[in-house]
PDB file of N, CA and C in Angstrom:
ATOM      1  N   UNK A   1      -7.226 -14.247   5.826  1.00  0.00           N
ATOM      2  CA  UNK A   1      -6.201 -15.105   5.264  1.00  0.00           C
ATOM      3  C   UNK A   1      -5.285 -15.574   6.381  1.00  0.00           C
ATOM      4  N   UNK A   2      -5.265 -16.890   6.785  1.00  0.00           N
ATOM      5  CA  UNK A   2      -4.536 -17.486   7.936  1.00  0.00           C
ATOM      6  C   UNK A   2      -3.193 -17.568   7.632  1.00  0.00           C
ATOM      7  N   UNK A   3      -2.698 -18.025   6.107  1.00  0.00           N
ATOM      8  CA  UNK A   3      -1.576 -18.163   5.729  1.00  0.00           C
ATOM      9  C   UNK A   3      -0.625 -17.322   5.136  1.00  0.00           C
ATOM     10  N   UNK A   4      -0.915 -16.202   5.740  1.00  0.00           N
ATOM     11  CA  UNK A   4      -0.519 -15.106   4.836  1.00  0.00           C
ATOM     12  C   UNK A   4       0.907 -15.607   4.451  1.00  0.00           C
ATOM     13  N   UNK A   5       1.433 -15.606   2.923  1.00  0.00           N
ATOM     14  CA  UNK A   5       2.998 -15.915   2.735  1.00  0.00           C
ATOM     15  C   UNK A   5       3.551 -14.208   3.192  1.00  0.00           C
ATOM     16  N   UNK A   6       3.600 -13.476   2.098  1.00  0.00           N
ATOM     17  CA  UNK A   6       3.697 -12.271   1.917  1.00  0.00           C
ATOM     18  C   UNK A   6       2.860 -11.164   2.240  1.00  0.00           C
ATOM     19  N   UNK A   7       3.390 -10.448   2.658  1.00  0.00           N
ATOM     20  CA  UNK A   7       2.881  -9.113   3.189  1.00  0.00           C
ATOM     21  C   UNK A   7       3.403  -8.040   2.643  1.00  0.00           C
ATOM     22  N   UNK A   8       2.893  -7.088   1.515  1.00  0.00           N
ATOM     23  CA  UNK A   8       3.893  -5.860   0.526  1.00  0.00           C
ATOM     24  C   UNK A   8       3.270  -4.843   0.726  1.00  0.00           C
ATOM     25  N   UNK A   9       4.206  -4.177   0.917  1.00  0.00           N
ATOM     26  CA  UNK A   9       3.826  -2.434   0.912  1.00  0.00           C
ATOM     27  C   UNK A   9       4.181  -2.303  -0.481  1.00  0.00           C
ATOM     28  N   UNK A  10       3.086  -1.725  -1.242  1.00  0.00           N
ATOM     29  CA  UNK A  10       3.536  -0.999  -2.854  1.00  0.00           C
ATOM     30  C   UNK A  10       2.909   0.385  -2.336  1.00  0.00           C
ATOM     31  N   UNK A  11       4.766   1.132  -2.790  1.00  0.00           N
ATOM     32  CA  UNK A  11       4.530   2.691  -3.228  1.00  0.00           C
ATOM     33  C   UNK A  11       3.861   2.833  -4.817  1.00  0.00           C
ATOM     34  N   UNK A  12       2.500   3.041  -4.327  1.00  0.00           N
ATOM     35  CA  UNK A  12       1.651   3.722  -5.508  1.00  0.00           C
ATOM     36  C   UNK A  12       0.977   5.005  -5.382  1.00  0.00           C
ATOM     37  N   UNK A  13       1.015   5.772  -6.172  1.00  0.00           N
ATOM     38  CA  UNK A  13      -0.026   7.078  -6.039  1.00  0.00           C
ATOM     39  C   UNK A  13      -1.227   7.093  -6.655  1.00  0.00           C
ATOM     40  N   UNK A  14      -1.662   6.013  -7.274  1.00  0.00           N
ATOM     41  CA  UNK A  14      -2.887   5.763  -7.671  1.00  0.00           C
ATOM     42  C   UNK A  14      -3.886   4.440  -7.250  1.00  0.00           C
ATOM     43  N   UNK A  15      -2.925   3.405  -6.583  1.00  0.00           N
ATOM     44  CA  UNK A  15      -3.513   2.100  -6.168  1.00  0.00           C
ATOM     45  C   UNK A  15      -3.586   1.096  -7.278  1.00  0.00           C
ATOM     46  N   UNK A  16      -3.147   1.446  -8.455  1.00  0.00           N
ATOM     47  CA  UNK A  16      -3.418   0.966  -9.642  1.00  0.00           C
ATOM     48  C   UNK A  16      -1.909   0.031 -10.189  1.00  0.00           C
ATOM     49  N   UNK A  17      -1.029   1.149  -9.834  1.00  0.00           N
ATOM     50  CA  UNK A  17       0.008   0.504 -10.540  1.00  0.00           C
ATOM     51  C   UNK A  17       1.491   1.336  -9.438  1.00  0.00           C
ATOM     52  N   UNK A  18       2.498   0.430  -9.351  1.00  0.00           N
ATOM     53  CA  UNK A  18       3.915   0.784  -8.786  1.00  0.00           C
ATOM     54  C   UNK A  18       4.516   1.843  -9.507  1.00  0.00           C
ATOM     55  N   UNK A  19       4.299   2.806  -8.972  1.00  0.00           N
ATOM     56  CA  UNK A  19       4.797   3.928  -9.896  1.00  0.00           C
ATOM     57  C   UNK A  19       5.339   4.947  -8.986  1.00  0.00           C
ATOM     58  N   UNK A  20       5.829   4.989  -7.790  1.00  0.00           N
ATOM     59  CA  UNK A  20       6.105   5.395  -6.604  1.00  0.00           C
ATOM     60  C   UNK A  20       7.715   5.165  -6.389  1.00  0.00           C
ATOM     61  N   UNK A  21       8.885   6.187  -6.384  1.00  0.00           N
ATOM     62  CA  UNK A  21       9.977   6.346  -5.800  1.00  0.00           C
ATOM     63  C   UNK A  21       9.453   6.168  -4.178  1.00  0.00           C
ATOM     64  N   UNK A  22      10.144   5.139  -3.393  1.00  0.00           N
ATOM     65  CA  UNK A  22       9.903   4.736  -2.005  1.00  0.00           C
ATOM     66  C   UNK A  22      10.096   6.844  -1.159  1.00  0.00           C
ATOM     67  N   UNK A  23      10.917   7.029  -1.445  1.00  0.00           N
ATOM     68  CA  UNK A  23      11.358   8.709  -0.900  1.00  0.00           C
ATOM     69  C   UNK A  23      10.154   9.170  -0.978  1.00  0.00           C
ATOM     70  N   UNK A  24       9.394   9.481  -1.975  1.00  0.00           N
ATOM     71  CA  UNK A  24       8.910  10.481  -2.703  1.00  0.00           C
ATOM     72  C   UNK A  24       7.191   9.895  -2.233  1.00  0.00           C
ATOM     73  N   UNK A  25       7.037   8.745  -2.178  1.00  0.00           N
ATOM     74  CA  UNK A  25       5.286   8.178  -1.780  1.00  0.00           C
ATOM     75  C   UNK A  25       4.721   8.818  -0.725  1.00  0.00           C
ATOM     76  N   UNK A  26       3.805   8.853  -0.857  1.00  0.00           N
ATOM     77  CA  UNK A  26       2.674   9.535   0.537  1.00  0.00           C
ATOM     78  C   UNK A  26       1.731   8.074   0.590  1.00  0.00           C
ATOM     79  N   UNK A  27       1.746   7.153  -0.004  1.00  0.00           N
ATOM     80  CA  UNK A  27       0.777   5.837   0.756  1.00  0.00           C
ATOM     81  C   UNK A  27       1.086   4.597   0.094  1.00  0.00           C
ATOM     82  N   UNK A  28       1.177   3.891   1.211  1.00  0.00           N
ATOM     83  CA  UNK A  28       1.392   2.330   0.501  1.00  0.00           C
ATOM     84  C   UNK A  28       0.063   1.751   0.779  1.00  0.00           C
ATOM     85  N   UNK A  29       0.490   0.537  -0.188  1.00  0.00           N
ATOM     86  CA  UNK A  29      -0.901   0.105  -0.242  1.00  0.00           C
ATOM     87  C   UNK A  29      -0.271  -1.530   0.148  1.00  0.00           C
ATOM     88  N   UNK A  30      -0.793  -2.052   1.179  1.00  0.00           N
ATOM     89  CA  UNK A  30      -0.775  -3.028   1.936  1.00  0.00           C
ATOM     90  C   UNK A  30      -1.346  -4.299   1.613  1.00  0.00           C
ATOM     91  N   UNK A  31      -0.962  -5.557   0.785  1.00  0.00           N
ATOM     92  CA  UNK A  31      -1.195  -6.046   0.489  1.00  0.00           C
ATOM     93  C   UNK A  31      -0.932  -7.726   1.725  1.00  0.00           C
ATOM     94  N   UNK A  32      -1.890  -8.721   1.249  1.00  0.00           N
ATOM     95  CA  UNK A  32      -1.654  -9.623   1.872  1.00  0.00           C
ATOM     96  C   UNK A  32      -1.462 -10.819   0.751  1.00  0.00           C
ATOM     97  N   UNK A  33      -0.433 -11.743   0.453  1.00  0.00           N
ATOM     98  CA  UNK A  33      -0.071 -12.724  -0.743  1.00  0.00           C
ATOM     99  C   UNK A  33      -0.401 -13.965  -0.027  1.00  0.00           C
ATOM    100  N   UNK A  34      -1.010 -15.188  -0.083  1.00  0.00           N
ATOM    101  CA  UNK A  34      -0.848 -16.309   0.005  1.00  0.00           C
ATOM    102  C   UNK A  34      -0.549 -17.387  -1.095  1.00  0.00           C
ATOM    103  N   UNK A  35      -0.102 -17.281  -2.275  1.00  0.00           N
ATOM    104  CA  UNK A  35      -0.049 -17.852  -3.299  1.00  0.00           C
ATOM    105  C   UNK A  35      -1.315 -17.987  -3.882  1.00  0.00           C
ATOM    106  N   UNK A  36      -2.268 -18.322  -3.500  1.00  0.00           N
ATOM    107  CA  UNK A  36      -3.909 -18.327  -4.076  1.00  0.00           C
ATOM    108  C   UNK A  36      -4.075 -17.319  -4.568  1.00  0.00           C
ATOM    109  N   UNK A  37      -4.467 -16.298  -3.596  1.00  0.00           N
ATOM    110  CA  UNK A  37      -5.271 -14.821  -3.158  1.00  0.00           C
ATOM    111  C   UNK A  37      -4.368 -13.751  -2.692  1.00  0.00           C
ATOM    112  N   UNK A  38      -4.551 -12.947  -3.544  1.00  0.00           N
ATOM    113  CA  UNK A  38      -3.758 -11.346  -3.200  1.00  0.00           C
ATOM    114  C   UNK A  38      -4.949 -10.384  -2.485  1.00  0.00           C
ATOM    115  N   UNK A  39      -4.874 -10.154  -1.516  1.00  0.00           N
ATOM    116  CA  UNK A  39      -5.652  -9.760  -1.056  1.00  0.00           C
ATOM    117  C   UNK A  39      -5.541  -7.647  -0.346  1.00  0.00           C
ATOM    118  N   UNK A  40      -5.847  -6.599  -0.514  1.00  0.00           N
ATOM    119  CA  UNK A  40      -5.685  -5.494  -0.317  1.00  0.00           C
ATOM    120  C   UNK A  40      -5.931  -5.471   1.262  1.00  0.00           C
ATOM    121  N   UNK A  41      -5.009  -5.199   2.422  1.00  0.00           N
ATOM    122  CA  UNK A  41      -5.666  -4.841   3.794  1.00  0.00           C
ATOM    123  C   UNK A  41      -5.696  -3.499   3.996  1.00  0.00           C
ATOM    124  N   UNK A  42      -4.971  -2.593   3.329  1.00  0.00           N
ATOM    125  CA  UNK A  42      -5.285  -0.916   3.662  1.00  0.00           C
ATOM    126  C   UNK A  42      -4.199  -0.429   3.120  1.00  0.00           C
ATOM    127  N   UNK A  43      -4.523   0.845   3.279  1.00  0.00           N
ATOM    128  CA  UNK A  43      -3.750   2.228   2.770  1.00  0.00           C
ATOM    129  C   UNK A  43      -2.931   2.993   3.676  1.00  0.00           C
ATOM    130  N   UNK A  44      -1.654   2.567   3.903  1.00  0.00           N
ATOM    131  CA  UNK A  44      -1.328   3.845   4.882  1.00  0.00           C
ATOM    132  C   UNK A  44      -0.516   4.791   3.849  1.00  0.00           C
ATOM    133  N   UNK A  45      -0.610   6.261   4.820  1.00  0.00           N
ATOM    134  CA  UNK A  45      -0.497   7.514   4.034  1.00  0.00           C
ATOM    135  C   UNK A  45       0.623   8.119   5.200  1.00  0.00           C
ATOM    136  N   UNK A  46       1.937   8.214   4.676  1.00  0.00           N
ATOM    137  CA  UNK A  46       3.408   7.988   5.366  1.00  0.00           C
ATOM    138  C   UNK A  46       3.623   9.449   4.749  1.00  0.00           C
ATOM    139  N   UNK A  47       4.321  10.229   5.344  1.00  0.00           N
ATOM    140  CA  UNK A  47       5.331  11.935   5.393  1.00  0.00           C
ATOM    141  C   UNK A  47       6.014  10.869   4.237  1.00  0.00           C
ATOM    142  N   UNK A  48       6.521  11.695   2.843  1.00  0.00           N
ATOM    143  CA  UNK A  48       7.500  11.580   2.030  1.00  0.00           C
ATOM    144  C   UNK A  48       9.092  11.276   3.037  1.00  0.00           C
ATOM    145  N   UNK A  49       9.714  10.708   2.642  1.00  0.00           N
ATOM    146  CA  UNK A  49      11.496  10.593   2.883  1.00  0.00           C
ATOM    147  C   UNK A  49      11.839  12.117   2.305  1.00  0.00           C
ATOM    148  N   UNK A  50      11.792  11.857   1.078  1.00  0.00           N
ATOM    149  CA  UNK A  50      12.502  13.030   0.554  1.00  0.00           C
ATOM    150  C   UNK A  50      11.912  14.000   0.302  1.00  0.00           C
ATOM    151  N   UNK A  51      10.804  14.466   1.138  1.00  0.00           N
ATOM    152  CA  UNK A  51       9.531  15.813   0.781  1.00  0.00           C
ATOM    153  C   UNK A  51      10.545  16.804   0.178  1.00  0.00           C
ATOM    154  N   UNK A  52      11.402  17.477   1.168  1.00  0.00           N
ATOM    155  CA  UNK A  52      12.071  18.566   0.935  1.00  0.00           C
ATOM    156  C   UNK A  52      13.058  18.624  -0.248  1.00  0.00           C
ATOM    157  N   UNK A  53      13.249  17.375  -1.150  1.00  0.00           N
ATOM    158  CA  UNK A  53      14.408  17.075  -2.014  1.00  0.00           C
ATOM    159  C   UNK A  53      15.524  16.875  -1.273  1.00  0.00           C
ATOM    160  N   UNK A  54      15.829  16.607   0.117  1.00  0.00           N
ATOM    161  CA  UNK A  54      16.610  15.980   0.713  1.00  0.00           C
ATOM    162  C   UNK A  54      15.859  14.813   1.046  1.00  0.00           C
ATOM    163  N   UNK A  55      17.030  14.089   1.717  1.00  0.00           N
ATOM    164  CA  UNK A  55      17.198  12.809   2.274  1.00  0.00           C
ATOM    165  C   UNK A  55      16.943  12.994   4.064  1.00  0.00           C
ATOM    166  N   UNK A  56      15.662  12.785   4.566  1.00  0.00           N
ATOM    167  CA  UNK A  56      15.242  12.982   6.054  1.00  0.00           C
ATOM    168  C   UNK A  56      15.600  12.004   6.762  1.00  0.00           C
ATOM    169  N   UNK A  57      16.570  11.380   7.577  1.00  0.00           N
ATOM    170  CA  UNK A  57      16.952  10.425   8.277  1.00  0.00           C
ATOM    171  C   UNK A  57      16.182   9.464   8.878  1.00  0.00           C
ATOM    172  N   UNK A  58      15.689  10.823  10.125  1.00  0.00           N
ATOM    173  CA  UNK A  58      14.707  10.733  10.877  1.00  0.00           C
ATOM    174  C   UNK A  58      13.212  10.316  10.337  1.00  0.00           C
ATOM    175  N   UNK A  59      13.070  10.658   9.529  1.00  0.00           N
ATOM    176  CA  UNK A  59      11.828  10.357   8.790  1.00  0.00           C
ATOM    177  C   UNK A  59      11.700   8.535   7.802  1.00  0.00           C
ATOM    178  N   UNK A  60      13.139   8.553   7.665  1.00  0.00           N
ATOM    179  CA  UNK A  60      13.005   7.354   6.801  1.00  0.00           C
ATOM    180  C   UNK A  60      13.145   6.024   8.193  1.00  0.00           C
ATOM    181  N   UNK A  61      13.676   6.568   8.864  1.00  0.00           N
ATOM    182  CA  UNK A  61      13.624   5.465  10.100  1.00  0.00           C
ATOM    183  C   UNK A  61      11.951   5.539  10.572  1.00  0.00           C
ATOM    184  N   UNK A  62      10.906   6.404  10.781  1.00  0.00           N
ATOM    185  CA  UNK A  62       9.579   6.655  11.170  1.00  0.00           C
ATOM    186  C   UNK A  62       9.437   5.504   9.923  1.00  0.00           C
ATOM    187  N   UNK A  63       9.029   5.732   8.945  1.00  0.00           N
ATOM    188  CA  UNK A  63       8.700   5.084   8.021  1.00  0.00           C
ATOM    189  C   UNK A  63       8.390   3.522   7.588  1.00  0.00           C
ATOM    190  N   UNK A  64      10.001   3.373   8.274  1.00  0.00           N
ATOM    191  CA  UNK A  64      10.461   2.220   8.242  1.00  0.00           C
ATOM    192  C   UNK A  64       9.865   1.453   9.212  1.00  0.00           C
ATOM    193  N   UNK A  65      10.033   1.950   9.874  1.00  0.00           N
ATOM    194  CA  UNK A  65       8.850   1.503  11.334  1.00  0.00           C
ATOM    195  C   UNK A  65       7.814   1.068  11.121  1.00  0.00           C
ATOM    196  N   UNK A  66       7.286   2.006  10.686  1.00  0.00           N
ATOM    197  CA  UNK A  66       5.390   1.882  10.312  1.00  0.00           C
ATOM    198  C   UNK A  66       5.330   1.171   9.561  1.00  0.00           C
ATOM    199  N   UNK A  67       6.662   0.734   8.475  1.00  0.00           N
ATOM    200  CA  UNK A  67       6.452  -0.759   7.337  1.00  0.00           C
ATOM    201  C   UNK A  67       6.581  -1.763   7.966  1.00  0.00           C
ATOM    202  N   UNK A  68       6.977  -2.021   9.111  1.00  0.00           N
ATOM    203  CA  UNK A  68       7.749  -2.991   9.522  1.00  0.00           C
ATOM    204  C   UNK A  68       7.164  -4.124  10.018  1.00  0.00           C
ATOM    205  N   UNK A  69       5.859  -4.399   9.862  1.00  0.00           N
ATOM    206  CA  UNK A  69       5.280  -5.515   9.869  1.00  0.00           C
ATOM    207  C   UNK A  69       5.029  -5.979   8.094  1.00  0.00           C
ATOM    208  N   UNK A  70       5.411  -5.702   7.503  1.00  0.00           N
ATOM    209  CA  UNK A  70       5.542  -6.109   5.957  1.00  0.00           C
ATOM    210  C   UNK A  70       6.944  -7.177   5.727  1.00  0.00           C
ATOM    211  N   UNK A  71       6.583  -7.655   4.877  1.00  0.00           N
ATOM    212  CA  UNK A  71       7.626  -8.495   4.481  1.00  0.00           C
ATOM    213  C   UNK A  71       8.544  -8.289   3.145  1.00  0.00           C
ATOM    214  N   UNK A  72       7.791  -7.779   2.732  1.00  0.00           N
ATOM    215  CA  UNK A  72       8.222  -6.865   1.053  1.00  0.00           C
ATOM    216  C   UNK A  72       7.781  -5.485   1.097  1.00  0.00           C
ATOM    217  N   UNK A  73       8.256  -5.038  -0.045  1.00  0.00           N
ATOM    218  CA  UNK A  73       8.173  -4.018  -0.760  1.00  0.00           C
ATOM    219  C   UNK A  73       8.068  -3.217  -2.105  1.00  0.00           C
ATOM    220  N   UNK A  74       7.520  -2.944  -3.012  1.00  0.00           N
ATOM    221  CA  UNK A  74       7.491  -3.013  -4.204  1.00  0.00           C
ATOM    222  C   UNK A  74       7.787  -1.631  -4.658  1.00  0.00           C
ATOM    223  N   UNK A  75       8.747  -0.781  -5.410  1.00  0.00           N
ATOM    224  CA  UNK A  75       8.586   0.356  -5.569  1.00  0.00           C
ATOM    225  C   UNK A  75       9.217   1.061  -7.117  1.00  0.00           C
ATOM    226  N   UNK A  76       8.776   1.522  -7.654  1.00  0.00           N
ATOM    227  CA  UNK A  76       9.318   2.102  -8.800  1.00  0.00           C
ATOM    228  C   UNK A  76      10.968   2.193  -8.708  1.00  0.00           C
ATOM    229  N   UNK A  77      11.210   2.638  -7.714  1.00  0.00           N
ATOM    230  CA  UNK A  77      12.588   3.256  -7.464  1.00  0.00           C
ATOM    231  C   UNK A  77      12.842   3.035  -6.151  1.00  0.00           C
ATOM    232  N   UNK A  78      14.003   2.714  -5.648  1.00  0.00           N
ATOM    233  CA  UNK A  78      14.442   2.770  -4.247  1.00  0.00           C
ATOM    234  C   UNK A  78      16.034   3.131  -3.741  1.00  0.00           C
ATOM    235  N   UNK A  79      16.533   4.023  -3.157  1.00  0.00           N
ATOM    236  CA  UNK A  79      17.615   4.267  -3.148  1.00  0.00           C
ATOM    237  C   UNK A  79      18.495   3.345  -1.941  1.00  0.00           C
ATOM    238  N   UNK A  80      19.921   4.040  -1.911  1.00  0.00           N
ATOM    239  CA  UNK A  80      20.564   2.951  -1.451  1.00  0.00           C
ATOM    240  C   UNK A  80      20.137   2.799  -0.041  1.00  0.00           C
ATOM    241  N   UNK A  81      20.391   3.808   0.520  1.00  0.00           N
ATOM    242  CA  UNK A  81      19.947   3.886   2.033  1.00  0.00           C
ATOM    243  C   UNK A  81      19.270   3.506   2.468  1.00  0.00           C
ATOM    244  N   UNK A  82      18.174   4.026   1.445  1.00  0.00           N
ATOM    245  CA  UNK A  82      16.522   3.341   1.985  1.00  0.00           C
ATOM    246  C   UNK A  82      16.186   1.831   2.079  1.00  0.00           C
ATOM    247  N   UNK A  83      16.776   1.642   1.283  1.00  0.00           N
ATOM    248  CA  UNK A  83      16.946  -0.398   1.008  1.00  0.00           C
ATOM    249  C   UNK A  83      17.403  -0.944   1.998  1.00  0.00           C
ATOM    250  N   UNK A  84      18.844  -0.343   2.290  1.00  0.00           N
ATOM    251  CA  UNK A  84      19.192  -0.494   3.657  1.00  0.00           C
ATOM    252  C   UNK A  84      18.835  -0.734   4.788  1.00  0.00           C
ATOM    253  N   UNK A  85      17.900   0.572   4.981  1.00  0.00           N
ATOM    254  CA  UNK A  85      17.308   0.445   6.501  1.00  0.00           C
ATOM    255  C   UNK A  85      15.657  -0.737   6.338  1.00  0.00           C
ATOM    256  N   UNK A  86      15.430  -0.502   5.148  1.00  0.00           N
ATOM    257  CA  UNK A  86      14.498  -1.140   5.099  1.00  0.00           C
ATOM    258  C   UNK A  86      15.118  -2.884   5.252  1.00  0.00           C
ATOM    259  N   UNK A  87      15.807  -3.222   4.593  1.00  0.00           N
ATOM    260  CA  UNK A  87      16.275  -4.548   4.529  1.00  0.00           C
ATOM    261  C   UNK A  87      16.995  -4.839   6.793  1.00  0.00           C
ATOM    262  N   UNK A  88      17.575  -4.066   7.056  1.00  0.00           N
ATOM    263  CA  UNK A  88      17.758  -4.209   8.195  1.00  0.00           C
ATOM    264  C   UNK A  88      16.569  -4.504   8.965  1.00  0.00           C
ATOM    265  N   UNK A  89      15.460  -3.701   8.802  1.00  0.00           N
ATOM    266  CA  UNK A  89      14.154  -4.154   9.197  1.00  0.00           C
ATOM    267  C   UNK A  89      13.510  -5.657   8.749  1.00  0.00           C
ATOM    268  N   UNK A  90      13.964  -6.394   8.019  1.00  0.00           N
ATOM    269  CA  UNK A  90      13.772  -7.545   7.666  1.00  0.00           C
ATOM    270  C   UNK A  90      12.808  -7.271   6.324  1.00  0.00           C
ATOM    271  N   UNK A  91      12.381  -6.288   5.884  1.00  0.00           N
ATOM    272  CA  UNK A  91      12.157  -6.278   4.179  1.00  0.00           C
ATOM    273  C   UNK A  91      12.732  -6.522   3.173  1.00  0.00           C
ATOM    274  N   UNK A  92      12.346  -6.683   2.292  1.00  0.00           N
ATOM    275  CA  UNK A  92      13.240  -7.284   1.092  1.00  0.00           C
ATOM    276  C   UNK A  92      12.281  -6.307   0.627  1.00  0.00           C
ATOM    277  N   UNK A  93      13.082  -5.526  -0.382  1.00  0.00           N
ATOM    278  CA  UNK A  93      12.964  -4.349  -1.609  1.00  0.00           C
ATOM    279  C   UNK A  93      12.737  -5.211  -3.084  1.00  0.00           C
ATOM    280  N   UNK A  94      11.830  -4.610  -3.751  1.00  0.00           N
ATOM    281  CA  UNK A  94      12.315  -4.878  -5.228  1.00  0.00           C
ATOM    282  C   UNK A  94      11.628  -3.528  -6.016  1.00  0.00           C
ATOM    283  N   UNK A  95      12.215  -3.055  -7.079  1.00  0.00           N
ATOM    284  CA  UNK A  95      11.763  -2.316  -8.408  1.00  0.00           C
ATOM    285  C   UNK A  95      11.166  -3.353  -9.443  1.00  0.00           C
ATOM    286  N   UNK A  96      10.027  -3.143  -8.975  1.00  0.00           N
ATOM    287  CA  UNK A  96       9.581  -3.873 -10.258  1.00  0.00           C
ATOM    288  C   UNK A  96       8.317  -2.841 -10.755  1.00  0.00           C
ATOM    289  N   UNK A  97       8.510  -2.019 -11.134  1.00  0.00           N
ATOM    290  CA  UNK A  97       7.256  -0.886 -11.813  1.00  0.00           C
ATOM    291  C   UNK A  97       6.256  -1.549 -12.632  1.00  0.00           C
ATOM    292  N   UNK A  98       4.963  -1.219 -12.763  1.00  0.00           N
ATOM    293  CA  UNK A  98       3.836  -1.789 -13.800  1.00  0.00           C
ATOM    294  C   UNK A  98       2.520  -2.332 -12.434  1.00  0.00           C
ATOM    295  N   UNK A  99       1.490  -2.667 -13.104  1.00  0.00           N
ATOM    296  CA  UNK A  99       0.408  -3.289 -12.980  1.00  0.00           C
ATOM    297  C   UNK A  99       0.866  -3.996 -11.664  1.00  0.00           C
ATOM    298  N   UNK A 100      -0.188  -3.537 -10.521  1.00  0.00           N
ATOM    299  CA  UNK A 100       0.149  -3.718  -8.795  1.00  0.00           C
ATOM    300  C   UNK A 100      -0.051  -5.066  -9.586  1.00  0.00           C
ATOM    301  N   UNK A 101      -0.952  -5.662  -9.284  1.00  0.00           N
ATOM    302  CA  UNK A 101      -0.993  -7.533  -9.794  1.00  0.00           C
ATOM    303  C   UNK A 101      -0.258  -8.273  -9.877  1.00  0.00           C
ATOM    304  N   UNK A 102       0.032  -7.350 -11.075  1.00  0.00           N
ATOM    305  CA  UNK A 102       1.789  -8.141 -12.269  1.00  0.00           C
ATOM    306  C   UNK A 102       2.993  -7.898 -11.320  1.00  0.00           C
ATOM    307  N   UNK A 103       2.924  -6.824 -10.515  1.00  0.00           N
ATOM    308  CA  UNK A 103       3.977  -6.641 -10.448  1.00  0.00           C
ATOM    309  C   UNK A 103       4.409  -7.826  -8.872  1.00  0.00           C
ATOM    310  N   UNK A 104       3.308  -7.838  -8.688  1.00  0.00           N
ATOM    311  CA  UNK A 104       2.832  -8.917  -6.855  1.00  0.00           C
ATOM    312  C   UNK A 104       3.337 -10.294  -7.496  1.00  0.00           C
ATOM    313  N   UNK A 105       3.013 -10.248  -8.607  1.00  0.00           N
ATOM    314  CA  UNK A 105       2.722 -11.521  -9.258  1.00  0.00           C
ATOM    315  C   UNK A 105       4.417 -12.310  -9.392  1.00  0.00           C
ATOM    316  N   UNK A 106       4.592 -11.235 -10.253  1.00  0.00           N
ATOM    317  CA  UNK A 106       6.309 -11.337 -10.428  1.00  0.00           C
ATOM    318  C   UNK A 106       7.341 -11.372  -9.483  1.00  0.00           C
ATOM    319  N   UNK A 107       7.039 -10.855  -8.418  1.00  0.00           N
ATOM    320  CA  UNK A 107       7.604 -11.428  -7.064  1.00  0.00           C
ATOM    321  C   UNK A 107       7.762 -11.909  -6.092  1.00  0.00           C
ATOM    322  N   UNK A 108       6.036 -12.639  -6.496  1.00  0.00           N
ATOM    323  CA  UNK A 108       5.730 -13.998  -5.167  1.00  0.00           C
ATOM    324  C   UNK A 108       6.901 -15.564  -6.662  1.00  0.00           C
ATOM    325  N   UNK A 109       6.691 -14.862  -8.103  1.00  0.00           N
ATOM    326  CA  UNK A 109       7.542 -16.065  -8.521  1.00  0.00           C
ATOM    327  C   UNK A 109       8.708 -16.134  -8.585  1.00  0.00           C
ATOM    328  N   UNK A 110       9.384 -14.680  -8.193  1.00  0.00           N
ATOM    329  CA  UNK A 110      11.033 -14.573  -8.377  1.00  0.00           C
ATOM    330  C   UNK A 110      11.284 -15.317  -7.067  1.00  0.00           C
ATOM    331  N   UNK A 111      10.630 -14.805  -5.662  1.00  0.00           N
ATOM    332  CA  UNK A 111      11.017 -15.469  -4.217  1.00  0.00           C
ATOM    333  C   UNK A 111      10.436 -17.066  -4.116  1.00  0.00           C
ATOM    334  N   UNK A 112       9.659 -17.461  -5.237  1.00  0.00           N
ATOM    335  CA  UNK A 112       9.656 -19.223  -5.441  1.00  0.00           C
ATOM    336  C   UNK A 112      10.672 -19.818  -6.159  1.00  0.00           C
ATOM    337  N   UNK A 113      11.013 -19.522  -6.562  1.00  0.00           N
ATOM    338  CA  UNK A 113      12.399 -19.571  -7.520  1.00  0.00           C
ATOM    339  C   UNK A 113      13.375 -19.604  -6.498  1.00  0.00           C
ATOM    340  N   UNK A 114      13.947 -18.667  -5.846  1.00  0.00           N
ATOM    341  CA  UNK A 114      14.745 -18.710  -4.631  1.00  0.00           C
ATOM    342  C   UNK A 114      14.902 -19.661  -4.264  1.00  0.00           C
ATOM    343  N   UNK A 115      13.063 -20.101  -3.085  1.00  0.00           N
ATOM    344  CA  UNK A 115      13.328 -20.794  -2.298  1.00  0.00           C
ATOM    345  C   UNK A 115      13.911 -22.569  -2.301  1.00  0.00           C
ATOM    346  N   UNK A 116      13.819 -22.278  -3.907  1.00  0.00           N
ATOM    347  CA  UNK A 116      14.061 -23.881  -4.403  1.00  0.00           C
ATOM    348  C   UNK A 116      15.768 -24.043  -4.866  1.00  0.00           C
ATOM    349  N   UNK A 117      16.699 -23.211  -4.443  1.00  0.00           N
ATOM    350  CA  UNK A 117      17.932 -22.978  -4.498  1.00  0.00           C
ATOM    351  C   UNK A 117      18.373 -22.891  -2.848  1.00  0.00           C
ATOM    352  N   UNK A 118      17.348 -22.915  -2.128  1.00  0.00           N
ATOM    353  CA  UNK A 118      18.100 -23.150  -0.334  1.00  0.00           C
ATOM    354  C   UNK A 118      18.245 -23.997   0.022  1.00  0.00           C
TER     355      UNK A 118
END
């Protein structure tokens, strides 16, 4: 895909559906959006943020890193911090839980919507 628009990491634990607190995921699933074609490029399998039921600093900055050729993010849940560092990284976060598809789907049309308000 030459045109890739979007690039999303969805925290899923099944590949199936967004059902993944960003803290709490062990793999995103790497998607490539061009408005046509949603296309799957791989699985990475990331140390939890919050393994321990704390909040790992150090770990959510690793993380963040390793997302950081993504452009989005899709996650059941995302806390404040994490949004944070992630959005500093140039991601844009959303909760949108349900059906990976639907849920890709629903936010290549919320960020078309946007772009017609710039």
């Amino acid at each position: 895909m030459d045109e890739t628009k979007y690039r999303i990491a969805v925290a899923s634990s099944d590949g199936i559906v967004v059902n993944n607190h960003f803290g709490r995921a062990r793999a995103f699933y790497i998607y490539a959006q061009n408005g046509e074609k949603t296309e799957l490029l791989e699985v990475r399998k990331l140390p939890p943020v919050c393994e321990t039921g704390e909040h790992d600093e150090a770990r959510l900055q690793e993380n963040v890193d390793k997302l950081s050729d993504c452009t989005h993010l899709l996650a059941s849940r995302i806390g404040n911090g994490a949004r944070a560092a992630l959005e500093r990284s140039g991601i844009s976060c959303y909760e949108i839980p349900g059906i990976i598809s639907e849920s890709i789907e629903k936010l290549v049309k919320f960020e078309q919507v946007n772009e017609l308000f710039k």
